[in-house]
C-alpha atoms as a PDB file:
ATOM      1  CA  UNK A   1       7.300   9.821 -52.454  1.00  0.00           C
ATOM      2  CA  UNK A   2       8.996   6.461 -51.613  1.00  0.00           C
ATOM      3  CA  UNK A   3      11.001   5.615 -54.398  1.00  0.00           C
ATOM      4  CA  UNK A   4      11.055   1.727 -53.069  1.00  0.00           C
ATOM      5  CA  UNK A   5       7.743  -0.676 -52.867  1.00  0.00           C
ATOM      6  CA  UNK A   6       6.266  -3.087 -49.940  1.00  0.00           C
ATOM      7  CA  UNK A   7       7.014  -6.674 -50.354  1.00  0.00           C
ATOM      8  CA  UNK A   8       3.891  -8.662 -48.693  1.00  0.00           C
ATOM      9  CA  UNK A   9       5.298 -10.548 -45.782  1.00  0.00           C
ATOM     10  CA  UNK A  10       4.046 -13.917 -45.650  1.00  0.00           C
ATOM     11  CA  UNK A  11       1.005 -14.557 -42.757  1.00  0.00           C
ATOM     12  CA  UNK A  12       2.547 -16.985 -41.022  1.00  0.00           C
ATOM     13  CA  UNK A  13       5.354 -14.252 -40.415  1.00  0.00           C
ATOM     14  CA  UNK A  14       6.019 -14.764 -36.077  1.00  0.00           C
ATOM     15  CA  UNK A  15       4.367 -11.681 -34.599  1.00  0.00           C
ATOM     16  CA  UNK A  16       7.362  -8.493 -33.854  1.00  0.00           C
ATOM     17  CA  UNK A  17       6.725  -7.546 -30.470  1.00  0.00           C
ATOM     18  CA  UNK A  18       9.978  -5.138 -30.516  1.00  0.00           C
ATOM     19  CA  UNK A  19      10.972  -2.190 -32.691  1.00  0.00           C
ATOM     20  CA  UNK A  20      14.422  -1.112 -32.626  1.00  0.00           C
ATOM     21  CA  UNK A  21      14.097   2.559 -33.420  1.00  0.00           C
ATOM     22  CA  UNK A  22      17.131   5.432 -34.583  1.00  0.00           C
ATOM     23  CA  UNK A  23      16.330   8.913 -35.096  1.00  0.00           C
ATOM     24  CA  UNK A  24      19.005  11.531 -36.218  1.00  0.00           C
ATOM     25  CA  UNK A  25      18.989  14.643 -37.435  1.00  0.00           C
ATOM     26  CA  UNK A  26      21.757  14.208 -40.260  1.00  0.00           C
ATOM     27  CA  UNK A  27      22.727  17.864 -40.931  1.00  0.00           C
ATOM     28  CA  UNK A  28      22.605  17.186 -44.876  1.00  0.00           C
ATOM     29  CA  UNK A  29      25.548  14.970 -44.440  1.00  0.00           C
ATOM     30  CA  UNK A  30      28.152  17.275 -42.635  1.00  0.00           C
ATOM     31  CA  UNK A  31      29.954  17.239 -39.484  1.00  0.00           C
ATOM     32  CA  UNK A  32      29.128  20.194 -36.993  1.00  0.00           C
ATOM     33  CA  UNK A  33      29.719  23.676 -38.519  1.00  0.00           C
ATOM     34  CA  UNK A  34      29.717  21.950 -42.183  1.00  0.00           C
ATOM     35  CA  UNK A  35      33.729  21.326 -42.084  1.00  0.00           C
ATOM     36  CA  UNK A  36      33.778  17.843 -43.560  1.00  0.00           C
ATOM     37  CA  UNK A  37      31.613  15.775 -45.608  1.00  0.00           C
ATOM     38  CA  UNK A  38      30.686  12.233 -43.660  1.00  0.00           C
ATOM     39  CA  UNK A  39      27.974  11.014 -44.800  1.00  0.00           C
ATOM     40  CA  UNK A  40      29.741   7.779 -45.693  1.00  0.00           C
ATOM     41  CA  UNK A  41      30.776   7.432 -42.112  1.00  0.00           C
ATOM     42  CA  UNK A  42      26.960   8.409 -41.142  1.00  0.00           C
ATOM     43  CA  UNK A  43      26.387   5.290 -42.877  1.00  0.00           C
ATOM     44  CA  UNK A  44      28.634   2.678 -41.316  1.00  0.00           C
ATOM     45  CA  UNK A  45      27.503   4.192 -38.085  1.00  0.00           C
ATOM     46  CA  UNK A  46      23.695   3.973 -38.464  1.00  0.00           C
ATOM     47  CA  UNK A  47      24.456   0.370 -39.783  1.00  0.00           C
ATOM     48  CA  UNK A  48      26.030  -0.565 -36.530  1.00  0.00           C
ATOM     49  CA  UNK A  49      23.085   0.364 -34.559  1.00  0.00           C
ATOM     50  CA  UNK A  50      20.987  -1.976 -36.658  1.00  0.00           C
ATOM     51  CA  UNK A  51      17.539  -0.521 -35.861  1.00  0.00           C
ATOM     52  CA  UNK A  52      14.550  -1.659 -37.543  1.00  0.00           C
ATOM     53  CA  UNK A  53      13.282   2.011 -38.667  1.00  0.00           C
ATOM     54  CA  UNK A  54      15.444   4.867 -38.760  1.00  0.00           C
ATOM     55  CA  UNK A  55      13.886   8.536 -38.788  1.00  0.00           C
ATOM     56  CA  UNK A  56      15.843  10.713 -40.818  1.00  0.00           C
ATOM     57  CA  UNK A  57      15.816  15.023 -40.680  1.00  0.00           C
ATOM     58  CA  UNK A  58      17.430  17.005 -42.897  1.00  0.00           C
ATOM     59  CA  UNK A  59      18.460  14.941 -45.050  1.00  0.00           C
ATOM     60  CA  UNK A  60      19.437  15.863 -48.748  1.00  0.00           C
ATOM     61  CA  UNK A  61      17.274  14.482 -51.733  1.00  0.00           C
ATOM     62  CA  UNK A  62      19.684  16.469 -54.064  1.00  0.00           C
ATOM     63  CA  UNK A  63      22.246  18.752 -54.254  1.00  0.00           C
ATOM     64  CA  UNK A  64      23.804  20.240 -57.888  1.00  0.00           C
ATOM     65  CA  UNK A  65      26.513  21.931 -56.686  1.00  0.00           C
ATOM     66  CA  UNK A  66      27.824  19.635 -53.746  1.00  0.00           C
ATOM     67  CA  UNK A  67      28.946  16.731 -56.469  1.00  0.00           C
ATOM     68  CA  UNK A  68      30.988  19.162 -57.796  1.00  0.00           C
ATOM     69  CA  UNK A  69      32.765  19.914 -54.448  1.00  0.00           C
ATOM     70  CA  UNK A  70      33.161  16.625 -52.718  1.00  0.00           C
ATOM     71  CA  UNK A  71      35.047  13.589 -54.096  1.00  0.00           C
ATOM     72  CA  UNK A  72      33.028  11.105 -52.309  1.00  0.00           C
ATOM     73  CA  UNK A  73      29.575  12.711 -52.941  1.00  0.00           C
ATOM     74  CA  UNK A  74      26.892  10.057 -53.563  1.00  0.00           C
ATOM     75  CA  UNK A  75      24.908  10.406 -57.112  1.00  0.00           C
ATOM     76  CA  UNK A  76      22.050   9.081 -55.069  1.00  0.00           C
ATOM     77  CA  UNK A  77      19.777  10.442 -52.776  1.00  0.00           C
ATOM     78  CA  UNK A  78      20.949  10.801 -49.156  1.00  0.00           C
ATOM     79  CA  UNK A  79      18.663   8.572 -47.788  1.00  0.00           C
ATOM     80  CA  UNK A  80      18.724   5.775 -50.612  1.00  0.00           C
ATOM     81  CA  UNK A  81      22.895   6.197 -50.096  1.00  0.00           C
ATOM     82  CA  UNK A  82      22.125   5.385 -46.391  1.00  0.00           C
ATOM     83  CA  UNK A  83      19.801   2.973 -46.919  1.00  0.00           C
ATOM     84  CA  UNK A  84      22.199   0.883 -48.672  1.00  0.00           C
ATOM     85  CA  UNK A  85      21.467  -2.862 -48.483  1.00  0.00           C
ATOM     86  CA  UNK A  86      20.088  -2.568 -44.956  1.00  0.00           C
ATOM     87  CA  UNK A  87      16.790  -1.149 -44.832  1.00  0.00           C
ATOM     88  CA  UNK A  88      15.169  -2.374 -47.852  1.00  0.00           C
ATOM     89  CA  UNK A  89      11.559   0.499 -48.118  1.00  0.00           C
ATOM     90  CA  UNK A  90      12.024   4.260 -47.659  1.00  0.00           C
ATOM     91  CA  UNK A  91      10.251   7.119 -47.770  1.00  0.00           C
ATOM     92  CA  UNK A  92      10.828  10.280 -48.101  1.00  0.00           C
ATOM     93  CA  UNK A  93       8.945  13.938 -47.620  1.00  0.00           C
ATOM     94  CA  UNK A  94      10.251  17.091 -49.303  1.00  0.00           C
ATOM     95  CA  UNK A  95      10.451  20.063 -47.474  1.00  0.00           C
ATOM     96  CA  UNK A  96      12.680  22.630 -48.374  1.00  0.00           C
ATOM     97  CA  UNK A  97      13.556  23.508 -52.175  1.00  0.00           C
ATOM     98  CA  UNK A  98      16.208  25.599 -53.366  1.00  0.00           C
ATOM     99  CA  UNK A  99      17.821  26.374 -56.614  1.00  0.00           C
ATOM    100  CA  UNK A 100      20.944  24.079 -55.780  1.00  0.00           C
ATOM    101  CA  UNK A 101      18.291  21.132 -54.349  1.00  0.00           C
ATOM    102  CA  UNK A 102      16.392  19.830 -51.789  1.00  0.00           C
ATOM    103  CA  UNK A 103      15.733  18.362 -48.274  1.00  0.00           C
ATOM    104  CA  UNK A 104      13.489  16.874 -45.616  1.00  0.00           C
ATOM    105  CA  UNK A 105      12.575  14.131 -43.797  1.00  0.00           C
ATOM    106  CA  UNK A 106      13.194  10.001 -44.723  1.00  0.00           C
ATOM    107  CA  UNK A 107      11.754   7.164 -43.248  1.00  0.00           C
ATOM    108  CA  UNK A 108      14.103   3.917 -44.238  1.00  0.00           C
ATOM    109  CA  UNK A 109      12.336   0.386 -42.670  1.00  0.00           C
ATOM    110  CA  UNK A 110      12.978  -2.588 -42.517  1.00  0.00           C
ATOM    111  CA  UNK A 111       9.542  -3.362 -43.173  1.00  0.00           C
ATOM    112  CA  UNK A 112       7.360  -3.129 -45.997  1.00  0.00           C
ATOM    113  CA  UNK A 113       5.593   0.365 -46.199  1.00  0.00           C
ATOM    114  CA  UNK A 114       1.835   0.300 -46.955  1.00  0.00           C
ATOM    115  CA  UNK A 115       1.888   3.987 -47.504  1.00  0.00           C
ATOM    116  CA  UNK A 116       3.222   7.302 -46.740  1.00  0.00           C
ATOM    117  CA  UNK A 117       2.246  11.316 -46.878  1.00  0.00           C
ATOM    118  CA  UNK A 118       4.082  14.250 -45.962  1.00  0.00           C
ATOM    119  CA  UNK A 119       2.147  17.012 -44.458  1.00  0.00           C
ATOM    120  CA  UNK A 120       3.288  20.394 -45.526  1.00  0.00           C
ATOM    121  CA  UNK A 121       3.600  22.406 -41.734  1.00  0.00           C
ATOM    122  CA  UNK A 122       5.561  25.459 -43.103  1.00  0.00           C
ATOM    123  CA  UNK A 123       2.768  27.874 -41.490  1.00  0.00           C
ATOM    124  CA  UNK A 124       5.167  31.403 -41.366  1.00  0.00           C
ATOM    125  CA  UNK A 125       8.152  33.042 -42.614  1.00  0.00           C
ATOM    126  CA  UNK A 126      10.313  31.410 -44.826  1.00  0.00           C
ATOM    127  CA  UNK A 127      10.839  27.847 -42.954  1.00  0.00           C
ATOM    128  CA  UNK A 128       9.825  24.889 -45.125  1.00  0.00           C
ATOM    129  CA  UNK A 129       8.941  21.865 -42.776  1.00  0.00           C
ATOM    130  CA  UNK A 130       6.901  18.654 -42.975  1.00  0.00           C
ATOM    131  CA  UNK A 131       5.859  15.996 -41.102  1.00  0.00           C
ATOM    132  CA  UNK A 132       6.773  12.351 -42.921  1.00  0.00           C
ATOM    133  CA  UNK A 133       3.132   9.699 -41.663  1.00  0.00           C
ATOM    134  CA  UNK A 134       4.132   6.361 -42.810  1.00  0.00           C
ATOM    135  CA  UNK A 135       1.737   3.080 -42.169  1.00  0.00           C
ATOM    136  CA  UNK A 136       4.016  -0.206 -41.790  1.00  0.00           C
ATOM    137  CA  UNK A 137       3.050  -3.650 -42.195  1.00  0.00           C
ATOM    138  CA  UNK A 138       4.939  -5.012 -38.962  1.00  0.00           C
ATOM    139  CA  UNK A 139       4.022  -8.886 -38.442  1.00  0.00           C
ATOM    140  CA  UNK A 140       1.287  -9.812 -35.923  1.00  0.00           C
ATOM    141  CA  UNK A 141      -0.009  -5.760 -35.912  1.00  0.00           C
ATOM    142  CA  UNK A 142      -2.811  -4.489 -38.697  1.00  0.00           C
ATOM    143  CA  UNK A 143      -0.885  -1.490 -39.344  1.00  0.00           C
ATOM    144  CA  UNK A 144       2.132   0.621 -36.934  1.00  0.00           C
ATOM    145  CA  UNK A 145       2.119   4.147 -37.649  1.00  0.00           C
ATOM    146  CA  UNK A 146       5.102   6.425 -37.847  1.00  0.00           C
ATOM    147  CA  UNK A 147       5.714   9.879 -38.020  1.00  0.00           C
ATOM    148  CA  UNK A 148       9.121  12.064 -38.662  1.00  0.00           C
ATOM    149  CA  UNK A 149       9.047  15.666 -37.460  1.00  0.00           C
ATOM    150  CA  UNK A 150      10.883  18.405 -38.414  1.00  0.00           C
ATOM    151  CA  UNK A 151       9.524  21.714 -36.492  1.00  0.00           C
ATOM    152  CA  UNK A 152      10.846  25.141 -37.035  1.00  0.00           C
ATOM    153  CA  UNK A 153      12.227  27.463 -35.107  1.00  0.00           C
ATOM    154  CA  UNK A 154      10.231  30.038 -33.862  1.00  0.00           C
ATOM    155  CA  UNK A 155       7.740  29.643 -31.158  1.00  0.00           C
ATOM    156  CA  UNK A 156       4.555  30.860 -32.186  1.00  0.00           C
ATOM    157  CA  UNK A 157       5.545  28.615 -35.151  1.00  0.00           C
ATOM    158  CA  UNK A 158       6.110  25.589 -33.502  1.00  0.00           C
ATOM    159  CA  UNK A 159       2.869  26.050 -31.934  1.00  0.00           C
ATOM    160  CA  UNK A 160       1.186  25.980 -34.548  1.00  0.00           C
ATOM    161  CA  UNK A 161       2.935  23.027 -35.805  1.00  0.00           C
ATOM    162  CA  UNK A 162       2.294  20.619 -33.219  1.00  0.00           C
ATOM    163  CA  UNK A 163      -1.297  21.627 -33.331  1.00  0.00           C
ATOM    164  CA  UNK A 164      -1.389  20.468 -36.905  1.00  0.00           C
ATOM    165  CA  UNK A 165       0.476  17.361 -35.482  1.00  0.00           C
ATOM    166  CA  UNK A 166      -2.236  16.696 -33.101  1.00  0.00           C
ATOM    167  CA  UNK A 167      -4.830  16.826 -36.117  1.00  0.00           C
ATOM    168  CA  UNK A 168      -2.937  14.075 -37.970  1.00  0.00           C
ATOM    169  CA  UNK A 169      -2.529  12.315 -34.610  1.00  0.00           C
ATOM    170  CA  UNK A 170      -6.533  12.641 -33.644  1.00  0.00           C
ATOM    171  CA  UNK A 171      -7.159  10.749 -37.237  1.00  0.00           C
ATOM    172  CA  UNK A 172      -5.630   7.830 -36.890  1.00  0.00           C
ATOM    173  CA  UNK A 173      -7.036   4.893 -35.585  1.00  0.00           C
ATOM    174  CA  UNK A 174      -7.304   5.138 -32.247  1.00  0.00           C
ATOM    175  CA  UNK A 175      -5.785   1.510 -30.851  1.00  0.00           C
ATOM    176  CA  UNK A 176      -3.240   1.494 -33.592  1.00  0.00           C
ATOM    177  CA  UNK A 177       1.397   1.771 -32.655  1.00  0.00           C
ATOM    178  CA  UNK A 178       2.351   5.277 -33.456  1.00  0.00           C
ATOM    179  CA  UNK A 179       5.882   6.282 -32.843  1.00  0.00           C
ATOM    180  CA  UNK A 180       6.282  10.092 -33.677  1.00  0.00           C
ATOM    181  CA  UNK A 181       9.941  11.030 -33.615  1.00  0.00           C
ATOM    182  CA  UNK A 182      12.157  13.404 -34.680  1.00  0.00           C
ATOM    183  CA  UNK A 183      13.994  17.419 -34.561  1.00  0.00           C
ATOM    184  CA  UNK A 184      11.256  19.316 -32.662  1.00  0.00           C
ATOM    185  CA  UNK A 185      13.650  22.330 -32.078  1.00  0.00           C
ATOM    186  CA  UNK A 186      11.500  22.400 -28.522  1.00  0.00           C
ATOM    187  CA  UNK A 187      14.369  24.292 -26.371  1.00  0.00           C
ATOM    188  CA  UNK A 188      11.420  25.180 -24.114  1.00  0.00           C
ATOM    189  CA  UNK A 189      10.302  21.986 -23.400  1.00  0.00           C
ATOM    190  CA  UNK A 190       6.506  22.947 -24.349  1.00  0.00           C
ATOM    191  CA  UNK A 191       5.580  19.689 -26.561  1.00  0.00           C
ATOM    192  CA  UNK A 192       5.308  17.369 -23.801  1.00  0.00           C
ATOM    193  CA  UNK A 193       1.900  19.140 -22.914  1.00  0.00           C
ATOM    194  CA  UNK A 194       0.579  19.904 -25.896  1.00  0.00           C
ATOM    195  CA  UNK A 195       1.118  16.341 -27.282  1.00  0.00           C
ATOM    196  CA  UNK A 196      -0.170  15.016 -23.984  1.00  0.00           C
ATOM    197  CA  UNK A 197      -3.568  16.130 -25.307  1.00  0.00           C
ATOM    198  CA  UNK A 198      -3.297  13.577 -27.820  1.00  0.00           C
ATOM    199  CA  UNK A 199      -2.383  10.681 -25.274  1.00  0.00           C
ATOM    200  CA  UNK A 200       1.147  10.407 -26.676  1.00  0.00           C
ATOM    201  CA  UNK A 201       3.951  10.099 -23.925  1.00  0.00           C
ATOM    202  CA  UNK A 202       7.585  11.197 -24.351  1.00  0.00           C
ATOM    203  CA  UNK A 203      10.312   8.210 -23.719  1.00  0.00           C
ATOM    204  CA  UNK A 204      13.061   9.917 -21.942  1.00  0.00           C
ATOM    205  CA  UNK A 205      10.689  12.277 -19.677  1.00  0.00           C
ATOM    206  CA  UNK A 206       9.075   8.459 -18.580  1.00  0.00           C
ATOM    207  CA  UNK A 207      11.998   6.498 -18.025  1.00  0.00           C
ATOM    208  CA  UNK A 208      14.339   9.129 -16.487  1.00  0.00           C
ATOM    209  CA  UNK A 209      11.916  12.570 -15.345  1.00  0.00           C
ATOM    210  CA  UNK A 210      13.162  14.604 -17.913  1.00  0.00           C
ATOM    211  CA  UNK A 211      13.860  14.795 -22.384  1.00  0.00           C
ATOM    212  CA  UNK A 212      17.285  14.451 -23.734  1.00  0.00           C
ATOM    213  CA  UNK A 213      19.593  16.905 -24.542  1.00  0.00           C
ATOM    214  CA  UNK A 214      21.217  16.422 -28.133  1.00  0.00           C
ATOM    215  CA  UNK A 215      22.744  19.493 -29.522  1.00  0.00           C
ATOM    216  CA  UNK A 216      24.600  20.662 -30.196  1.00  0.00           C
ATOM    217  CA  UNK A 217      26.845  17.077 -30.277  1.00  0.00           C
ATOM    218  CA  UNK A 218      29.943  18.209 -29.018  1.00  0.00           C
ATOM    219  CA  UNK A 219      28.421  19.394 -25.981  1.00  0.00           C
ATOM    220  CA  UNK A 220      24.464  18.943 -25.554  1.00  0.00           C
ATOM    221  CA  UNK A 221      22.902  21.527 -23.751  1.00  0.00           C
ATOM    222  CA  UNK A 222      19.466  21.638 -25.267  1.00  0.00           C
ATOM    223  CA  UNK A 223      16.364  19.553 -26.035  1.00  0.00           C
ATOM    224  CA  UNK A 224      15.626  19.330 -29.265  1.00  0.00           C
ATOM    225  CA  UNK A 225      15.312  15.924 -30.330  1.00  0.00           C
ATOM    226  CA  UNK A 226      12.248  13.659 -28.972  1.00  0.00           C
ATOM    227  CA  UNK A 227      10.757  10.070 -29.109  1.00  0.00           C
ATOM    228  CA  UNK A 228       6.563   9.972 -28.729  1.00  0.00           C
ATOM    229  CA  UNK A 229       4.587   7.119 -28.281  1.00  0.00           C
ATOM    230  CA  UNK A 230       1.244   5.790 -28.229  1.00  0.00           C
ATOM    231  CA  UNK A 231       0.158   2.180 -27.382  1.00  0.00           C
ATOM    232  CA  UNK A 232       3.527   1.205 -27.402  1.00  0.00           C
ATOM    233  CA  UNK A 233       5.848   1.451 -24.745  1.00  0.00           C
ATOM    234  CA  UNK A 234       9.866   1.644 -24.172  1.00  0.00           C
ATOM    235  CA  UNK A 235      12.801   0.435 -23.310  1.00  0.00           C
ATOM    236  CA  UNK A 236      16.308   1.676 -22.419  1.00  0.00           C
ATOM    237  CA  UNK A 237      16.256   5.157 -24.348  1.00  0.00           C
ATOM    238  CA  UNK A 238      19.590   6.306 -24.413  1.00  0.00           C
ATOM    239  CA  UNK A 239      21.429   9.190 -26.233  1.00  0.00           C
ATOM    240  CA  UNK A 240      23.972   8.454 -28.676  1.00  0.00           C
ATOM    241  CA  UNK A 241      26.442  11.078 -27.816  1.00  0.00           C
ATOM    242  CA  UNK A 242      29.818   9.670 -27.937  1.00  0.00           C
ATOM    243  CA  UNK A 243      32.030   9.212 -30.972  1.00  0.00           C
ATOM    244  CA  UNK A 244      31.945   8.757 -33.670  1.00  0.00           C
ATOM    245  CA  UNK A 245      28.280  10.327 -32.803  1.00  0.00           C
ATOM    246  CA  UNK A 246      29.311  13.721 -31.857  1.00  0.00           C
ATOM    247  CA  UNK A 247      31.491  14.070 -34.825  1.00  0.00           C
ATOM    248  CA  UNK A 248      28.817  13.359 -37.863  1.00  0.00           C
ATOM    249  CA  UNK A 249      26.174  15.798 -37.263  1.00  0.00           C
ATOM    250  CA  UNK A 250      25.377  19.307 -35.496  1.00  0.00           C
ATOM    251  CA  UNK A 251      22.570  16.526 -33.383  1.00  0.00           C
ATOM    252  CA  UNK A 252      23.324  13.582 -31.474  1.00  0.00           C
ATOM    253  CA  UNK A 253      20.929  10.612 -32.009  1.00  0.00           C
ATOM    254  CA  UNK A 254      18.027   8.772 -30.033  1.00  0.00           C
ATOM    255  CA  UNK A 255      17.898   4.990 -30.022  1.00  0.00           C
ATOM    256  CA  UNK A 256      14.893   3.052 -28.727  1.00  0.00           C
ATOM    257  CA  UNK A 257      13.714   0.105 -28.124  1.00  0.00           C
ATOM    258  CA  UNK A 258       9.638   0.273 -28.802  1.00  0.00           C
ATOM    259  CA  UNK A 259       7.406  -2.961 -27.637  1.00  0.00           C
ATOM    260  CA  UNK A 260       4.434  -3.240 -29.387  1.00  0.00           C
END
């Protein structure tokens, strides 16, 4: 549940026509191969890109035993710690609990946040995942839709998953902004069809003929990470794989700029 509330924004608010979009899978705060706790630097450098929504994966909403490891350990959640001053609505979706705590995926916005649900899409095994649907209140648009993914996996799993996708994709209003982003864990490059069904068009593959690589961050080989839209277009993707990028999670990030 979002643990901050919409403000109203006044209706003479000048219509956004841009959205300046982050998405990052944060690795629950560690660098690659959990040597160092950086959350703290996460935060300075998600600040600098000063995007309007940020899409959060795998990000901690508690931890017991971490606070007892880690000098600089926030007693907040992960994404209310990253939030900071800066994005003043999140939400967040739990997916995964364990006895030590919990994780998923966080939505933090600069805009007010009608509402929010997280879809439960752990369909086999032992892999809890969810998909985060937020509505925002953007000026000069009835409602923009967004929606953080966290896929698992397996194949057959995935699958599965982006069919559900495509169900929570069919019921929303057809002329409405929806920006789906996220960790799709899509090494085989099979979403771009089955999401295709569903009229929503991968960034990267448009502007350059192919998706992004982003992990792992020292070296990105594969294609995990992906930016969908629907009545909404982009500009300038680009892959945020250079320092201090590389060095804060096992992913490197996606920025975009979305026009409305």
């Amino acid at each position: 549940m979002s643990t901050a509330h919409p403000h109203p924004q006044p209706e003479q608010a000048a219509a956004v026509r841009t959205l300046r979009i982050l998405t990052v899978n944060t690795h629950k705060g560690f660098s690659p191969l959990n040597r160092t706790f950086v959350l703290p630097e996460l935060r300075d450098a998600v600040r600098a890109v000063s995007a309007d929504v940020v899409f959060l994966q795998e990000v901690l909403g508690m931890h017991r035993l971490h606070g007892q490891r880690f000098a600089n350990w926030s007693d907040v959640p992960q994404y209310e710690f990253l939030a900071d001053s800066m994005w003043p609505v999140f939400a967040y979706g739990r997916n995964a609990v364990y006895p030590e705590g919990e994780h998923g995926n966080a939505l933090l916005s600069k805009f007010p946040i009608l509402r929010h649900d997280n879809l439960d899409v752990s369909v086999s095994g032992t892999e809890q995942r969810g998909l985060l649907h937020s509505v925002l209140q953007v000026p000069g648009h009835r409602e923009v839709h967004t929606i953080c993914v966290h896929l698992g996996l397996g194949e057959r799993q995935r699958q599965q998953q982006l069919q559900l996708l495509c169900g929570l994709l069919d019921s929303l209003p057809i002329d409405a902004p929806v920006i789906v982003a996220g960790d799709f864990n899509d090494w085989r490059k099979r979403a771009d069809e089955v999401l295709a069904a569903c009229n929503m068009r991968e960034v990267f593959a448009q502007a350059y003929g192919a998706v992004a690589r982003t992990f792992p961050a020292r070296l990105p080989l594969l294609c995990l990470d992906r930016v969908y839209l629907r009545n909404a277009t982009a500009v300038t993707p680009k892959v945020l794989a250079r320092k201090p990028w590389s060095h804060l999670s096992d992913h490197v990030p996606l920025a975009v700029e979305v026009r409305l």
